[in-house]
C-alpha atoms as a PDB file:
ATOM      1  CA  UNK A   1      81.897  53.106 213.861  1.00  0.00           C
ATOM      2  CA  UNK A   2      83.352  49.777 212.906  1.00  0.00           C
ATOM      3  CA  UNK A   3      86.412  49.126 210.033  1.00  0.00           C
ATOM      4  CA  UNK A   4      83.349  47.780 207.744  1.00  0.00           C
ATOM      5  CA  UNK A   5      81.175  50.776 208.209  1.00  0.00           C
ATOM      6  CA  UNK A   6      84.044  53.266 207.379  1.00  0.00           C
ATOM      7  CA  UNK A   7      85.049  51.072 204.578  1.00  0.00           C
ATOM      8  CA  UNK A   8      81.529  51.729 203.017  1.00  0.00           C
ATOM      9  CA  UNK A   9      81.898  55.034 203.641  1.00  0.00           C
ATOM     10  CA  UNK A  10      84.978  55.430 201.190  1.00  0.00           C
ATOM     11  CA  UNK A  11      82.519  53.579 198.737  1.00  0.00           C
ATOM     12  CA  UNK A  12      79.719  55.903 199.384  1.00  0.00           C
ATOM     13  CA  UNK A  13      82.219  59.220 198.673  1.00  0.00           C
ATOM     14  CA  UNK A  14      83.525  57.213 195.547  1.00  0.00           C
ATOM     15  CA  UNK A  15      79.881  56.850 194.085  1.00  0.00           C
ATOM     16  CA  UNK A  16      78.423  60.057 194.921  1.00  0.00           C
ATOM     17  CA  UNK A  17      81.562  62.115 193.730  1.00  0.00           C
ATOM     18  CA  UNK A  18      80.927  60.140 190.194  1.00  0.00           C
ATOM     19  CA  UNK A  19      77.226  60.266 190.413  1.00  0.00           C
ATOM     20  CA  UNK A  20      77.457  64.529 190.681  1.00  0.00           C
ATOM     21  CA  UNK A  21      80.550  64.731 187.735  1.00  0.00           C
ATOM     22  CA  UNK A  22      78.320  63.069 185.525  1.00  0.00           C
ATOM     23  CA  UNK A  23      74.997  63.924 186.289  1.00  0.00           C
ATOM     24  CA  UNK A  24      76.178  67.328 186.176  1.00  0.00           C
ATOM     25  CA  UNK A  25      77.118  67.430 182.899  1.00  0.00           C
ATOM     26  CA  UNK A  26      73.110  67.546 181.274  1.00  0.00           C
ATOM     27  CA  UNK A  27      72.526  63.591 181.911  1.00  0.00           C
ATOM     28  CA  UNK A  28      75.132  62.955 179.086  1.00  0.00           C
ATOM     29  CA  UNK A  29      77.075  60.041 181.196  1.00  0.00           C
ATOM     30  CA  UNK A  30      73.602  58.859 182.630  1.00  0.00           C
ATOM     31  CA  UNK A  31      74.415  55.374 182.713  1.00  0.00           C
ATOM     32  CA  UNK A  32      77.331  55.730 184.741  1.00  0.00           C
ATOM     33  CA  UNK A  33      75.878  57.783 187.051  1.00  0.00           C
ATOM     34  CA  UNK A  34      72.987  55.748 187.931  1.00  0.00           C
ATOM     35  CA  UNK A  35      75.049  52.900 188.238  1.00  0.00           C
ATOM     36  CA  UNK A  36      76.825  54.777 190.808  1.00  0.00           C
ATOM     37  CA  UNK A  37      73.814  56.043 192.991  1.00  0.00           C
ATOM     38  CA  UNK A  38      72.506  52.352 192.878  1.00  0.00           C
ATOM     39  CA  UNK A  39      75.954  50.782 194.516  1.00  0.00           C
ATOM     40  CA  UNK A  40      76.335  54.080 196.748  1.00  0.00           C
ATOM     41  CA  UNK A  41      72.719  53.518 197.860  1.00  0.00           C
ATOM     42  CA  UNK A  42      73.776  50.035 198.720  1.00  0.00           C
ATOM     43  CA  UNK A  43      76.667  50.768 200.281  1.00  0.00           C
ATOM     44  CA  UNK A  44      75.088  53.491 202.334  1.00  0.00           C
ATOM     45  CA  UNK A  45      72.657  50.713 203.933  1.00  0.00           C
ATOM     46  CA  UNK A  46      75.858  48.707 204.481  1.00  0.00           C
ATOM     47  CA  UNK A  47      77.150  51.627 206.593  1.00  0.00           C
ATOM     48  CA  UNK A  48      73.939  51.379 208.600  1.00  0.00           C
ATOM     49  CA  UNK A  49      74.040  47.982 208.870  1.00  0.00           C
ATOM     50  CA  UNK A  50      77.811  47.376 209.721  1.00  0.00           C
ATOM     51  CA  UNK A  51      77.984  50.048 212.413  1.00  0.00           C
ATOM     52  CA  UNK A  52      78.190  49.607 215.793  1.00  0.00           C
ATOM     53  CA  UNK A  53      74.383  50.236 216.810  1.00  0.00           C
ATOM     54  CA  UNK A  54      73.141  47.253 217.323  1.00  0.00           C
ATOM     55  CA  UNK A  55      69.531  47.533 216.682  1.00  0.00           C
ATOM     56  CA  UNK A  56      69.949  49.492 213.647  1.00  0.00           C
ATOM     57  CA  UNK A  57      72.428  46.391 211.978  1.00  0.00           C
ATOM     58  CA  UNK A  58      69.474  44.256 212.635  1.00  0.00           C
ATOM     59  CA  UNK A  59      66.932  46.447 211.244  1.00  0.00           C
ATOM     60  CA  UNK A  60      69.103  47.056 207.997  1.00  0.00           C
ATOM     61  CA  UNK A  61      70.171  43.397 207.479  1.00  0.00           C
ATOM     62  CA  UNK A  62      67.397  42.494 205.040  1.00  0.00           C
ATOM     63  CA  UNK A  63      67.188  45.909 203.145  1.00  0.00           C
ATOM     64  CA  UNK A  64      70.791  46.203 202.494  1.00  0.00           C
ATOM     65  CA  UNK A  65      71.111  42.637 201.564  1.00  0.00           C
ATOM     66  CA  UNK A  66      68.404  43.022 198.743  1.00  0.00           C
ATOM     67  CA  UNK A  67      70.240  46.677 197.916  1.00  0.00           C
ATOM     68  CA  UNK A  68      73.132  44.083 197.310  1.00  0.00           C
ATOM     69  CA  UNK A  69      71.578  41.741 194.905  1.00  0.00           C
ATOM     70  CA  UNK A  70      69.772  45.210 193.085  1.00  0.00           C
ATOM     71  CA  UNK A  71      73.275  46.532 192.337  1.00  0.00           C
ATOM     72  CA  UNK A  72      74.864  43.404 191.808  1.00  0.00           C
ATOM     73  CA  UNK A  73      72.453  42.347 188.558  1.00  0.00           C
ATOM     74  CA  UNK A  74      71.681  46.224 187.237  1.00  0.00           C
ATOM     75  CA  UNK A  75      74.548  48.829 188.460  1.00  0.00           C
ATOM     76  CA  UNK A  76      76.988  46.453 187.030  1.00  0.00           C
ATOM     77  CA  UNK A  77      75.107  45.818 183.354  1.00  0.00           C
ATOM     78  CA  UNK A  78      74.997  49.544 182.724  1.00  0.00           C
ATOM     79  CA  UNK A  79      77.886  50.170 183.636  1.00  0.00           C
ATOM     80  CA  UNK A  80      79.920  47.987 181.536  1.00  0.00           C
ATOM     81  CA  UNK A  81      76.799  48.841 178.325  1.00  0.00           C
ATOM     82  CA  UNK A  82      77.828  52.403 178.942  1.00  0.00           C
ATOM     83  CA  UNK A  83      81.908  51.870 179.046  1.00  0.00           C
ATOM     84  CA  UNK A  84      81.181  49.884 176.190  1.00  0.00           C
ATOM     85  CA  UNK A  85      78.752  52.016 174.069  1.00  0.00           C
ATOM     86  CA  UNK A  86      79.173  55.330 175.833  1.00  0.00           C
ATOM     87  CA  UNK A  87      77.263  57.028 172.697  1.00  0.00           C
ATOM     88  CA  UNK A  88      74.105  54.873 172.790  1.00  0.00           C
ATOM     89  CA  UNK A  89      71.262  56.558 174.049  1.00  0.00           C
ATOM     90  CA  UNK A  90      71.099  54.105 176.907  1.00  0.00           C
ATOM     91  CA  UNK A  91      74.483  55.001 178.173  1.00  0.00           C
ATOM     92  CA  UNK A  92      73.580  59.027 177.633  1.00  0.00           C
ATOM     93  CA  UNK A  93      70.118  59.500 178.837  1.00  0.00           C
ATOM     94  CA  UNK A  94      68.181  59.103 181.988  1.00  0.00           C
ATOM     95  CA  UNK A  95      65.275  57.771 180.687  1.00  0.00           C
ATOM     96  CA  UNK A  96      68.010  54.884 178.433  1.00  0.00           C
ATOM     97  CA  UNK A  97      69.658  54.236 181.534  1.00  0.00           C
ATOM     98  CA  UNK A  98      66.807  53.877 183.898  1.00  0.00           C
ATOM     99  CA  UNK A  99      64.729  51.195 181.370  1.00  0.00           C
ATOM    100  CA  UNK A 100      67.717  48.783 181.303  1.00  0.00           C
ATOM    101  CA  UNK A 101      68.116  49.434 184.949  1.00  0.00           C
ATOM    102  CA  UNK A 102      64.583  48.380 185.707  1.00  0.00           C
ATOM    103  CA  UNK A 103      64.584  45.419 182.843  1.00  0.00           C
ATOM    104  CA  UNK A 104      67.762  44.251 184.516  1.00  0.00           C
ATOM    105  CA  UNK A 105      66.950  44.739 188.626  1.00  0.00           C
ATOM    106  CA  UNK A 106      62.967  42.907 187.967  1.00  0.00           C
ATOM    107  CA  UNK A 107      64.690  39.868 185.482  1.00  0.00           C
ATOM    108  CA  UNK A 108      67.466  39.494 188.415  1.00  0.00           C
ATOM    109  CA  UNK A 109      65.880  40.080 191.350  1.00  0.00           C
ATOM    110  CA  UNK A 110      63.091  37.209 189.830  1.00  0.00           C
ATOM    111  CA  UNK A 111      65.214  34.677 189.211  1.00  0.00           C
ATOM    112  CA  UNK A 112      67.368  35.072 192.218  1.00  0.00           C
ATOM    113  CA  UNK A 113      63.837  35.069 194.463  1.00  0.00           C
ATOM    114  CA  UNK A 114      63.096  31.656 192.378  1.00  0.00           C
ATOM    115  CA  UNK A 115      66.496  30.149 193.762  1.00  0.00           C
ATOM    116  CA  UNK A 116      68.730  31.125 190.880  1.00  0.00           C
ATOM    117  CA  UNK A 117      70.974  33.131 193.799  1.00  0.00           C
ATOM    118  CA  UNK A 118      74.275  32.507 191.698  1.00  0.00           C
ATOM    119  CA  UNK A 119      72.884  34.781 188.983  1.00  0.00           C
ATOM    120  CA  UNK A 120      73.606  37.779 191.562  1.00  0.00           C
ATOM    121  CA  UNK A 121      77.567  36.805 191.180  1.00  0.00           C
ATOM    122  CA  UNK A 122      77.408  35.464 187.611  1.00  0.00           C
ATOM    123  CA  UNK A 123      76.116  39.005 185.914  1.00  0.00           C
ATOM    124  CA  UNK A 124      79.006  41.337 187.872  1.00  0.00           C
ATOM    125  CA  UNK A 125      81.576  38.102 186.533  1.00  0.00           C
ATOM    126  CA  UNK A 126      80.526  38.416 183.236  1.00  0.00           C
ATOM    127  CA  UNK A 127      80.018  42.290 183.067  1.00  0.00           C
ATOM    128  CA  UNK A 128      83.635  42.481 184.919  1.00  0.00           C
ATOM    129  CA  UNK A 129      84.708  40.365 181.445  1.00  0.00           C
ATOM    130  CA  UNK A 130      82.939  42.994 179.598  1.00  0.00           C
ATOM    131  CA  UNK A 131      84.463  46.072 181.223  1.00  0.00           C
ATOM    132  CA  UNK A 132      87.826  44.072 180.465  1.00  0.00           C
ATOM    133  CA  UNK A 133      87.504  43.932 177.106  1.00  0.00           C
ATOM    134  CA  UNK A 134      86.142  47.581 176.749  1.00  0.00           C
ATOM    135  CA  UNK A 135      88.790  49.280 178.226  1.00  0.00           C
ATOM    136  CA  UNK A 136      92.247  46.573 177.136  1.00  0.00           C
ATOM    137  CA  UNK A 137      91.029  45.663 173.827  1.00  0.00           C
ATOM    138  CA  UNK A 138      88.956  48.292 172.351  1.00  0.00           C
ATOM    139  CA  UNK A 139      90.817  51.821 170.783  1.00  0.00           C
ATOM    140  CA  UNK A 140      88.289  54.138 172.056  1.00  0.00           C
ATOM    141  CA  UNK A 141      87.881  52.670 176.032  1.00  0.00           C
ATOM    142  CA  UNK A 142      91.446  52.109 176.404  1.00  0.00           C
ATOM    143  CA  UNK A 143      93.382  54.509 178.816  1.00  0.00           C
ATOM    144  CA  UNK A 144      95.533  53.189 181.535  1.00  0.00           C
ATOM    145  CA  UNK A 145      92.942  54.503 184.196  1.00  0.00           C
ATOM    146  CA  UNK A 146      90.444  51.967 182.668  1.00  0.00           C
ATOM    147  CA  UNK A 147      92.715  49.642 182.785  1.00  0.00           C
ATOM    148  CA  UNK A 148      94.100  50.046 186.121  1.00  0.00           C
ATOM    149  CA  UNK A 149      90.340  50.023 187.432  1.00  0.00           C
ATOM    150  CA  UNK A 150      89.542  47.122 185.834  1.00  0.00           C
ATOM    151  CA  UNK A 151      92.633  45.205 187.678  1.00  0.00           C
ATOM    152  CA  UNK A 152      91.119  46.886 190.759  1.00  0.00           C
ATOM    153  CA  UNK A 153      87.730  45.543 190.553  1.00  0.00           C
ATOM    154  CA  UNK A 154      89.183  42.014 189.559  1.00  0.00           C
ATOM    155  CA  UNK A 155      90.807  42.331 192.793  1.00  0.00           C
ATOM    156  CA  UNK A 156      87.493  43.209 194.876  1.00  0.00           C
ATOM    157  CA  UNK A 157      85.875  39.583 193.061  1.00  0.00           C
ATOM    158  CA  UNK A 158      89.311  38.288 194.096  1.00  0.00           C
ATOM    159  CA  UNK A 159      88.676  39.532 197.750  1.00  0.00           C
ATOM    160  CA  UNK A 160      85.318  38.294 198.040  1.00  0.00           C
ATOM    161  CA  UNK A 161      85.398  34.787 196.611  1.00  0.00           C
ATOM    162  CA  UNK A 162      89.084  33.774 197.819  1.00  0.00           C
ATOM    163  CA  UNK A 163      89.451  35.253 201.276  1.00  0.00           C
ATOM    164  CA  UNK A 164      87.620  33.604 204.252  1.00  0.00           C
ATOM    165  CA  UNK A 165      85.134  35.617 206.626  1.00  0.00           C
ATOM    166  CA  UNK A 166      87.759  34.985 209.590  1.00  0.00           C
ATOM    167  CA  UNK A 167      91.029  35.901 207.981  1.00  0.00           C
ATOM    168  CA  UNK A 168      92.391  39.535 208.028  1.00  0.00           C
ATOM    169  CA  UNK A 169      95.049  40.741 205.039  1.00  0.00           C
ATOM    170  CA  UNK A 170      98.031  41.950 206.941  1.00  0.00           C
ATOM    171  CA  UNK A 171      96.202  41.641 210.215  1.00  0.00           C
ATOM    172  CA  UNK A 172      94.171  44.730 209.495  1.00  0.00           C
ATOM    173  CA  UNK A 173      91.655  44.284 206.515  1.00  0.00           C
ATOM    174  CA  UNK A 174      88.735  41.674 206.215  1.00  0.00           C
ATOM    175  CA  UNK A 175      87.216  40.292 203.231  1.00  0.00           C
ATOM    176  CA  UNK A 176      84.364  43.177 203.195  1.00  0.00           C
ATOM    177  CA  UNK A 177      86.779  45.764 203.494  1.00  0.00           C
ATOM    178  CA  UNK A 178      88.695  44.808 200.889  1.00  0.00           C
ATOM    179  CA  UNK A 179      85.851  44.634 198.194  1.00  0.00           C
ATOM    180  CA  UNK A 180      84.457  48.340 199.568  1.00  0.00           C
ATOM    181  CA  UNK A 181      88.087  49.905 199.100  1.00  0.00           C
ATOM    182  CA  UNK A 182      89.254  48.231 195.522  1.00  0.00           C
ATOM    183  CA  UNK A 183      85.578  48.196 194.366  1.00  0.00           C
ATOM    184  CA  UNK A 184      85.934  52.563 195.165  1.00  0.00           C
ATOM    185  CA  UNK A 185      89.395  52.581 193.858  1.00  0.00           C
ATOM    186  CA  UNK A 186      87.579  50.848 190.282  1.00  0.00           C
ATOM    187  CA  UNK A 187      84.642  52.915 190.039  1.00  0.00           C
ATOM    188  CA  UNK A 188      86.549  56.209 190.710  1.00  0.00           C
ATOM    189  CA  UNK A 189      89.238  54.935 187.657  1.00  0.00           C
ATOM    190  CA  UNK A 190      86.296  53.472 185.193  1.00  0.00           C
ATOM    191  CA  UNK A 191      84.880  56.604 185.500  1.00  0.00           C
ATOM    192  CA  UNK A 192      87.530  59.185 185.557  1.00  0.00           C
ATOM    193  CA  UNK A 193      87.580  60.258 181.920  1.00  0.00           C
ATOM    194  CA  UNK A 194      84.015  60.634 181.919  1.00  0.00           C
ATOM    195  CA  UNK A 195      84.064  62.715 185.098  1.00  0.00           C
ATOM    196  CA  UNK A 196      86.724  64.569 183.360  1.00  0.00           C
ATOM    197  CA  UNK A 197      85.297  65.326 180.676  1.00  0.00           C
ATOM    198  CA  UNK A 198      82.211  66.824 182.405  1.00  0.00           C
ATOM    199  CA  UNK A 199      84.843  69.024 184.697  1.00  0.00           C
ATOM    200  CA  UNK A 200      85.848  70.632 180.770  1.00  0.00           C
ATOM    201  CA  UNK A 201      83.143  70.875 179.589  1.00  0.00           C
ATOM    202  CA  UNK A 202      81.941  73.283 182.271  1.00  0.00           C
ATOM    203  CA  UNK A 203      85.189  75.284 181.952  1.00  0.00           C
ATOM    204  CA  UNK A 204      84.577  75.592 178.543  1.00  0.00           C
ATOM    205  CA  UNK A 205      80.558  76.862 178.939  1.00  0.00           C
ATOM    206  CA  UNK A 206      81.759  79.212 181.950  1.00  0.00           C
END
């Protein structure tokens, strides 16, 4: 296993531990629980591909890169819509969250295959401006988790567009790494009241 692979590891726990609070809790936090399973599914082809078999990284290459581009242009979109209307039905419901998935991954993933390829880091920008202003400016999203996972997942945009393929952070960490671990740490953070909130709410039924 390679530093890369274990790195989306951490990022698969992160999204499936979010995906199971909230789907748990009768689809009410559906929008941030798909938007989990979409960047866990992505990450869990970028374990595959960043491992140390060979012919399996090959294989994977193609797959996980269009996983990449899926979550990029949909998993982000709902998941600021839902941190930012978290009563709508979109943010609520399966069925909500899965039509602006699709609406979002076919638009994307179309203009992207037409040669619009900045679109797949332009939508995450501008949902990561979103999320900001959801969780710093707004009464009823702010809570110093928000916050603090909002700093982290400016920090895994940081680590992707500022740090060079060849350079390691403190000798030990490369670019990918960096954006697996603070994109985890932001997830885990955006999510936490809603995960909490499920955790009650089963205390309360049992």
């Amino acid at each position: 296993m390679t530093l890369d692979s274990f790195s989306e590891i951490i990022l698969i726990l992160a999204c499936a531990w979010i995906a199971w609070r909230t789907f748990k809790q009768t689809d009410a936090y559906a929008g941030i629980g798909l938007a989990a399973l979409i960047i866990g599914f992505a990450a869990f082809l970028g374990m595959v591909r960043f491992s140390s078999f060979a012919d399996a990284s090959a294989l994977i290459k193609g797959p996980h890169q269009f996983a990449s581009i899926v979550a990029s242009v949909s998993a982000f979109p709902i998941l600021a819509f839902s941190l930012a209307r978290p009563k709508s039905p979109i943010a609520m419901r399966i069925a909500g969250a899965w039509w602006m998935t699709f609406v979002a991954a076919g638009f994307g993933v179309a203009l992207v295959a037409l040669g619009f390829k900045l679109w797949a880091q332009t939508v995450p920008a501008v949902c990561a401006l979103w999320i900001g202003y959801s969780v710093i400016f707004t009464k009823a999203g702010r809570s110093l988790p928000r916050i603090l996972g909002f700093l982290s997942l400016l920090l895994s945009f940081a680590a992707t567009l500022l740090i060079k393929p060849d350079i390691l952070i403190f000798g030990i960490f490369s670019k990918t790494q960096l954006l697996h671990y603070f994109l985890a740490i932001a997830l885990v953070l955006l999510a936490l009241r809603e995960c909490q909130s499920s955790k009650s709410s089963n205390l309360k039924v049992n």
